[in-house]
Each structure stands twice: as C-alpha cells, then as structure tokens.
Protein backbone atom coordinates (compact mmCIF):
# COMPACT_ATOMS: atom_id res chain seq x y z
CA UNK A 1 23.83 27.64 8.09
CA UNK A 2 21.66 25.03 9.63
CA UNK A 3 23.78 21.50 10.80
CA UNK A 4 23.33 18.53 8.99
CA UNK A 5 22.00 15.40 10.11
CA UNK A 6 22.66 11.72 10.73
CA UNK A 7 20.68 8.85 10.16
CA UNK A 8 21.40 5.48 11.45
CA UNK A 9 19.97 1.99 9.73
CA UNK A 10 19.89 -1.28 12.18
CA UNK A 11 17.34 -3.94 12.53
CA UNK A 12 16.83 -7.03 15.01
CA UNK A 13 17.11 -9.49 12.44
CA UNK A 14 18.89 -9.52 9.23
CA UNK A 15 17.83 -9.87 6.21
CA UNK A 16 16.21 -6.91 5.90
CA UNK A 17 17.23 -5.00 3.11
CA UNK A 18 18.50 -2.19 5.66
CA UNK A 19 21.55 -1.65 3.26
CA UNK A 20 19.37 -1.42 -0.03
CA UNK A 21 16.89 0.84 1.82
CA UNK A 22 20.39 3.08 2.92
CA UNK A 23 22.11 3.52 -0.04
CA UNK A 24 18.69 4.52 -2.45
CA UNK A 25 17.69 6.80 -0.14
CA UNK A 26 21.01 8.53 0.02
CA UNK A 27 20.96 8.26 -4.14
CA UNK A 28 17.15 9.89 -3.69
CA UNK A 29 19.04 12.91 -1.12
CA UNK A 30 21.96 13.40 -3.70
CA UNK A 31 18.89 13.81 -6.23
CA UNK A 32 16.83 16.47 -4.61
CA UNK A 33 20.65 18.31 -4.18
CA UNK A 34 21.79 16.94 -1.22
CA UNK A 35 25.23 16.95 -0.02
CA UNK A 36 25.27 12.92 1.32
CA UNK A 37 28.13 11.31 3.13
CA UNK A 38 27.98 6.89 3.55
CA UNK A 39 29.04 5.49 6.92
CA UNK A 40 29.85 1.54 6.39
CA UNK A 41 29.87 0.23 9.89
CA UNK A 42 29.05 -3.17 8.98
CA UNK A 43 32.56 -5.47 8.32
CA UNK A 44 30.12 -7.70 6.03
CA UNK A 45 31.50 -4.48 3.76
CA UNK A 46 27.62 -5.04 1.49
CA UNK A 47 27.29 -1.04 1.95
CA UNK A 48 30.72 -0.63 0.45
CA UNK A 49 30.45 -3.20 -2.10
CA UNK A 50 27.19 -1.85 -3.20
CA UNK A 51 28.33 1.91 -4.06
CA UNK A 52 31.95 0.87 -4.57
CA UNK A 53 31.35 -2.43 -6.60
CA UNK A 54 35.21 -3.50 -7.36
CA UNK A 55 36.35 -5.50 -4.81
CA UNK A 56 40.10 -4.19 -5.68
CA UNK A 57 39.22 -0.80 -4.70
CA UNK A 58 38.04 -1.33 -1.34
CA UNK A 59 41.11 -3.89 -1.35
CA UNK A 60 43.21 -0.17 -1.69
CA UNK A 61 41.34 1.96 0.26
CA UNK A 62 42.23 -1.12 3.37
CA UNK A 63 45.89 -0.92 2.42
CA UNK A 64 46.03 3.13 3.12
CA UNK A 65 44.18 2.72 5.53
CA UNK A 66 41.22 4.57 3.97
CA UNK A 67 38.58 2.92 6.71
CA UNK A 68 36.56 3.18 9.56
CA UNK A 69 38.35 1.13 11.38
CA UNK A 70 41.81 2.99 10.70
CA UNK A 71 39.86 6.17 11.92
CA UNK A 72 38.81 4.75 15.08
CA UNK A 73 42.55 3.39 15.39
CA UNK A 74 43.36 6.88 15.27
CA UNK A 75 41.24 8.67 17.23
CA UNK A 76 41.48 6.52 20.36
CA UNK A 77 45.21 6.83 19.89
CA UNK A 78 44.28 10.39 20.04
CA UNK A 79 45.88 11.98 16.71
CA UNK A 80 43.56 14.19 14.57
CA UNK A 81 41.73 12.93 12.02
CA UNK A 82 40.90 14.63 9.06
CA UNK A 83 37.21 13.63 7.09
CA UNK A 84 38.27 14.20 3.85
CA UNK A 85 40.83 11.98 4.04
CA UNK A 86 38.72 9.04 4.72
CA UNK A 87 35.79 9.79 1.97
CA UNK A 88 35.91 8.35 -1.30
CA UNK A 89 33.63 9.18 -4.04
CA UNK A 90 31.41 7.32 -6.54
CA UNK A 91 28.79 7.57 -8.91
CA UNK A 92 25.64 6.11 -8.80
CA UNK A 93 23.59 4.36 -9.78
CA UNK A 94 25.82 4.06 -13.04
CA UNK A 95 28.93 6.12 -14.39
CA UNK A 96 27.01 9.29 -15.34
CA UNK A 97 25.11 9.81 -12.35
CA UNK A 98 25.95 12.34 -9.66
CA UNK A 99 28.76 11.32 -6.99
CA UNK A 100 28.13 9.48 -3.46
CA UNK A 101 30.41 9.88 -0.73
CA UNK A 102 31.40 7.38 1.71
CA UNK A 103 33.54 6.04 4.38
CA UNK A 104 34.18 2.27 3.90
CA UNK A 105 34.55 -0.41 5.83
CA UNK A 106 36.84 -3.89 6.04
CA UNK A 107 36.79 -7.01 7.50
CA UNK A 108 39.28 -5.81 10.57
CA UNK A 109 36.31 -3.48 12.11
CA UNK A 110 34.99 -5.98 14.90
CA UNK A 111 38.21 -6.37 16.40
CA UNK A 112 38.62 -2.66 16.92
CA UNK A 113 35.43 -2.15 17.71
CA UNK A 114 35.51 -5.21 20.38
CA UNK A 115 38.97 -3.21 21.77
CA UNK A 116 36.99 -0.30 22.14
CA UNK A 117 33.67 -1.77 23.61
CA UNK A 118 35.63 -4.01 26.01
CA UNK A 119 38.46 -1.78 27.11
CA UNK A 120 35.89 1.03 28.66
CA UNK A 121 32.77 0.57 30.48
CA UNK A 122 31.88 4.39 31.06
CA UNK A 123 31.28 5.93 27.75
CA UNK A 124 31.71 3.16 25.51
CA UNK A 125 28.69 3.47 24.00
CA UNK A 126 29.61 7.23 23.11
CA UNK A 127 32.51 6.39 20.95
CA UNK A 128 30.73 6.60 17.45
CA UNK A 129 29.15 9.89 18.50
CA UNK A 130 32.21 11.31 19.28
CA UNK A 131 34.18 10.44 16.39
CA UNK A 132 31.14 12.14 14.05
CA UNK A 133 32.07 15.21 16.25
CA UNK A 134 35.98 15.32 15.91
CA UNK A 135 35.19 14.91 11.71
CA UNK A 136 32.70 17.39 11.97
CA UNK A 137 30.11 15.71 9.31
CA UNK A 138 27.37 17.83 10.14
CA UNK A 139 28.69 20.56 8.90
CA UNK A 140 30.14 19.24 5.62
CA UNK A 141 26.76 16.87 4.72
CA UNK A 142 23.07 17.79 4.48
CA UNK A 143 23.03 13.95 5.49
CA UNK A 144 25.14 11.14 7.13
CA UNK A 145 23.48 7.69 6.43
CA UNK A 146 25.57 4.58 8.54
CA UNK A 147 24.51 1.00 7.93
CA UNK A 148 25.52 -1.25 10.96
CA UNK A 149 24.45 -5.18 11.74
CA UNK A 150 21.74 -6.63 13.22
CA UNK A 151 21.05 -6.45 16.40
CA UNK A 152 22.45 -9.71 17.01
CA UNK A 153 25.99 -8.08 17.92
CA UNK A 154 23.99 -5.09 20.00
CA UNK A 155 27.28 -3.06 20.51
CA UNK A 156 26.90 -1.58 17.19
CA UNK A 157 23.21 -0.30 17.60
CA UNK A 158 23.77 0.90 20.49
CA UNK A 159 26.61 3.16 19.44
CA UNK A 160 24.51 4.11 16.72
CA UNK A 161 21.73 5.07 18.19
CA UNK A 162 23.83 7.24 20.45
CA UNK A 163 25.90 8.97 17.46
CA UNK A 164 22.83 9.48 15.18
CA UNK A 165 20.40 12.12 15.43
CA UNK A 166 17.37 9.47 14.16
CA UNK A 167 16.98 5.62 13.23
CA UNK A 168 15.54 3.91 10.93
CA UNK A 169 14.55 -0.18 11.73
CA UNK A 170 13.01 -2.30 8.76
CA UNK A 171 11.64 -4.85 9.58
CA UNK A 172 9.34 -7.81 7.62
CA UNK A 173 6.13 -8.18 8.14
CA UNK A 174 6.14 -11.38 9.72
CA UNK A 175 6.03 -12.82 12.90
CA UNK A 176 9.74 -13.45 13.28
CA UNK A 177 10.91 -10.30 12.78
CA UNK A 178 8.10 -8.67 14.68
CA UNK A 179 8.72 -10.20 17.96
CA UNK A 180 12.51 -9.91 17.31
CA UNK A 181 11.97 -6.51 16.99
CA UNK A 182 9.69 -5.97 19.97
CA UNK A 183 12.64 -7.35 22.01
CA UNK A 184 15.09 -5.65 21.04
CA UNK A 185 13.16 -2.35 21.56
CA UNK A 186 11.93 -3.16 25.07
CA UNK A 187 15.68 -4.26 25.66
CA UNK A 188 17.59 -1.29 24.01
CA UNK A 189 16.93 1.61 26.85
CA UNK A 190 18.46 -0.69 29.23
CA UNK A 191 21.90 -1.84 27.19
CA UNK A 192 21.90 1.49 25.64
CA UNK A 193 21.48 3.67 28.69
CA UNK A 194 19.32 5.71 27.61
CA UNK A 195 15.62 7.10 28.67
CA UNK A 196 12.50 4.92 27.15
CA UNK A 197 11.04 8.22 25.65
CA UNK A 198 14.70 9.34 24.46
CA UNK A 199 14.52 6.10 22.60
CA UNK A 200 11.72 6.69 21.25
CA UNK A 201 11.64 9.53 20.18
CA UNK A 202 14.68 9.40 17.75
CA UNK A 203 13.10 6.06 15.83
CA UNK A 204 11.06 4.46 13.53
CA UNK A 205 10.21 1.34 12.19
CA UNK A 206 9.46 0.86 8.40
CA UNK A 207 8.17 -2.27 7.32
CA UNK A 208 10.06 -3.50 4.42
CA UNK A 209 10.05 -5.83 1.35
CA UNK A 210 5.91 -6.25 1.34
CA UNK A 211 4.76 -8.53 -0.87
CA UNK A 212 1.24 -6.62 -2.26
CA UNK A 213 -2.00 -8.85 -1.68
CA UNK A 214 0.16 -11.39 1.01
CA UNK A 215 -1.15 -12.45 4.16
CA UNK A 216 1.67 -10.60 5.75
CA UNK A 217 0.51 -7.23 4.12
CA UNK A 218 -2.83 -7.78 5.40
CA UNK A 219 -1.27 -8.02 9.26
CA UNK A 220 0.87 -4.95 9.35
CA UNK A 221 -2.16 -2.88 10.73
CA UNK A 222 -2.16 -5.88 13.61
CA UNK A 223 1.48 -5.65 14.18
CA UNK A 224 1.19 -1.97 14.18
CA UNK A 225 -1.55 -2.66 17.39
CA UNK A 226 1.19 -5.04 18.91
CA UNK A 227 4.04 -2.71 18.72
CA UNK A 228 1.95 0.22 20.45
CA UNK A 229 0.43 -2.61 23.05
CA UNK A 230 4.44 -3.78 23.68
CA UNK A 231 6.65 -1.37 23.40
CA UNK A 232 4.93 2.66 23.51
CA UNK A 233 1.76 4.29 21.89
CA UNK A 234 4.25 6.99 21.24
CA UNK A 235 6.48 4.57 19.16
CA UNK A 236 6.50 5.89 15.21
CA UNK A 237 5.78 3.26 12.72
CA UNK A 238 5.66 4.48 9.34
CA UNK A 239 1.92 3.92 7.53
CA UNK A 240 3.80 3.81 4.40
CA UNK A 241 5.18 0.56 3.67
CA UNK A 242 8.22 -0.01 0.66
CA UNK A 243 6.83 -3.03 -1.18
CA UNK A 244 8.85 -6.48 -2.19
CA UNK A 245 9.82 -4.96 -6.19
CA UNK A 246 12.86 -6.44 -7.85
CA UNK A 247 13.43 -2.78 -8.95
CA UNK A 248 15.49 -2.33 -5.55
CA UNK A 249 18.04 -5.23 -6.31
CA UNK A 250 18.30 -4.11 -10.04
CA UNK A 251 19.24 -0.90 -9.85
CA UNK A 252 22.46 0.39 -10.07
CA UNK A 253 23.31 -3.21 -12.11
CA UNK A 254 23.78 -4.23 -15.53
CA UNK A 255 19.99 -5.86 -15.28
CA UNK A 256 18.49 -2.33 -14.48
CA UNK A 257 15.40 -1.54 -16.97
CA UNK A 258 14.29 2.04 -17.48
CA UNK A 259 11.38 2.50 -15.41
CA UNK A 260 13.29 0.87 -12.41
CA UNK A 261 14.78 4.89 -10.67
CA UNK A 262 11.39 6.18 -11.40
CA UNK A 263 9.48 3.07 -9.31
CA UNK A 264 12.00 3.44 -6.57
CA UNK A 265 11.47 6.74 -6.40
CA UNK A 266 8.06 6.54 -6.08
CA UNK A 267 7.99 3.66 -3.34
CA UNK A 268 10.77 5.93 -1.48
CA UNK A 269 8.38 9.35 -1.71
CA UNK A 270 6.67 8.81 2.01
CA UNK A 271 9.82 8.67 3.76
C-alpha cells in the first residue's frame, strides 16, 4: 500500500488565506475519498477554530492535553506517543457532512516550540519531521495538511518544510507580498539548510484571493517573470490562480448559500 503524503501551508506575509486554502482543500480530499488528517501548528489556533468552531472544545482538548504541543512535550521527553490519541474528529462543512481529522493546537505552542528550537542547534530543524515519523501519519492518511505562521517567526517554516513532503505558499498578487516572498525564498536554503534545488523542488506558489479584472490580476504573468528572474526558472508557480469569492469565507457558516461547495470546488479543481 502506497505511503501517504504531507503537505505543508506557510507564506511570507500573512494575510493570506493559507488556512482557508488548507482546510477546503482537505474538505475537497475527504470528498474524492480521502483519508485526511489536520496539523494546527499555528498557536493563533484559526485552523482549529475553523473545523472545530466551539471555543469550549478546543478549551478540553488543552486540558487533556489533546495538542500539539503536549505531543512534542512528550516526545522530546522521549515517551511514546500514540496518533490516535491526539486526533479529534469533525464534520464539515456542516453536521451531515463527512468527518475531518485533526490535531489541534493552543496558545502554549511557541514556548515549546522556542524550548525546542533554542535548546539544539544540530537537528533542530528536524524535529517536526521526526515526530510525523514516530506517529506514523503516512501510513494512516492519504493526506497530512499542517498550517503554520508566516514567515515572520521562520522557525516554523523551516521545520515544515523539512517534515513535509511538498509546500504550498499563497501569496497576493501585489507588490508587498511578492517581494516578501522573493526574500524569503532566496533566504530559506540558507536558514533551512537545505540545497537551492531541494527547495525547490518540493514547492509552489499559488497566488491567492484575485480579484477578476484588477490591476493586480493583470500583473501575475509579470510577477511570474520576476520570480523566475529572482529566485529559479525551475521554481513552480501555479498558472491557475483561486480568485477573491466570498464563497471561501461562507462556507462551512450559517451565511453559506447553495451554490457556494460547488464554486469552491470548481476554483479548487487545478490544484
């Protein structure tokens, strides 16, 4: 039986809509029959609250220590860790929908992850990766999906990009976000240890929230030029873009309208 794989969301800036963009495309993979599995490694907890919605739930899960954070409290302290202890399941995008499991996050992540960052310098970045390996999510999921922050705290990319088999980075398509992201590109082999083609070879930028007819949709074929002129001719940028709909906020809400899964579906096909 073939492995599973893991896909991991970051971006320079934030903003995004990284988390929106993670959690419908694992509701489009539990759709086509897809065994999906959530990763919230973002103590903002907006992956959690998204698929989870009651705050008092994820207020539980923190007291059992249902979290990411107890699980890398654990396996630094080297007990074994079991995965499906840790998942909790949900349905989305409303009650009657097929189930979504995750792994949650709380507010006390950064301080373990800053304890495990600054307490190693060889192989720090390799702590994410091996923790997927010790719960063995590959072969239990068709596909892992973990949301992290922007780049702006890189430790989190960077253990991402290690523990992930490919990455995803939205981006707007404006100048801001362009140039942040050309940074952080041309920065990440260096802070991440790892080889330029390596790099590139297990990413791709999609540019998100597109407003149709707007100057900025009109540039993406010139930012597409910049990125290949900056960073690597080799470096994938999707051609299909996911355009600015207010489909992708409503669903999953009490303000969704019918024809809101079917658009997101279809804006979600090229990817």
């Amino acid at each position: 039986m073939p492995e599973g794989k893991v896909f991991g969301f970051f971006s320079a800036p934030g903003g995004v809509g990284k988390t929106t963009i993670a959690l419908l495309l694992g509701w489009l993979l539990r759709e086509l029959g897809k065994k999906v599995l959530l990763i919230d490694m973002d103590p903002s907890i907006a992956l959690s609250l998204m698929l989870v919605k009651e705050r008092i739930n994820l207020i539980l899960c923190e007291k059992r220590g249902l979290t990411l954070t107890n699980l890398f409290r654990r396996m630094t302290a080297g007990e074994n860790v079991s995965l499906e202890e840790y998942v909790i399941s949900r349905s989305y995008p409303s009650d009657e929908d097929l189930r979504i499991d995750m792994i949650t996050s709380d507010l006390g992540l950064p301080e373990v992850i800053d304890a495990l960052w600054y307490s190693q310098e060889e192989g720090r970045e390799l702590v994410l990766r091996k923790l997927l390996e010790s719960l063995e999510v590959r072969r239990s999921y068709d596909c892992t999906i973990i949301d992290t922050i922007p780049f702006y705290d890189r430790k989190y990319a960077i253990m991402v990009l290690h523990g992930a088999d490919r990455c995803l980075i939205p981006l707007r398509p404006s100048l801001i976000d362009v140039y942040r992201t050309e940074m952080m590109l041309n920065q990440l082999p260096r802070v991440a240890k790892v080889g330029k083609e390596d790099l590139l070879s297990k990413i791709g930028l999609v540019f998100n929230m597109v407003r149709r007819g707007s100057r900025g949709e009109r540039y993406i074929l010139t930012y597409r030029e910049f990125f290949r002129n900056r960073v690597s001719p080799n470096l994938k940028v999707f051609r299909s873009v996911i355009p600015l709909k207010s489909s992708f906020q409503r669903i999953g809400s009490e303000d969704e309208l019918p024809t809101d899964r079917e658009e997101v579906k279809r804006e979600l096909s090229g990817f």
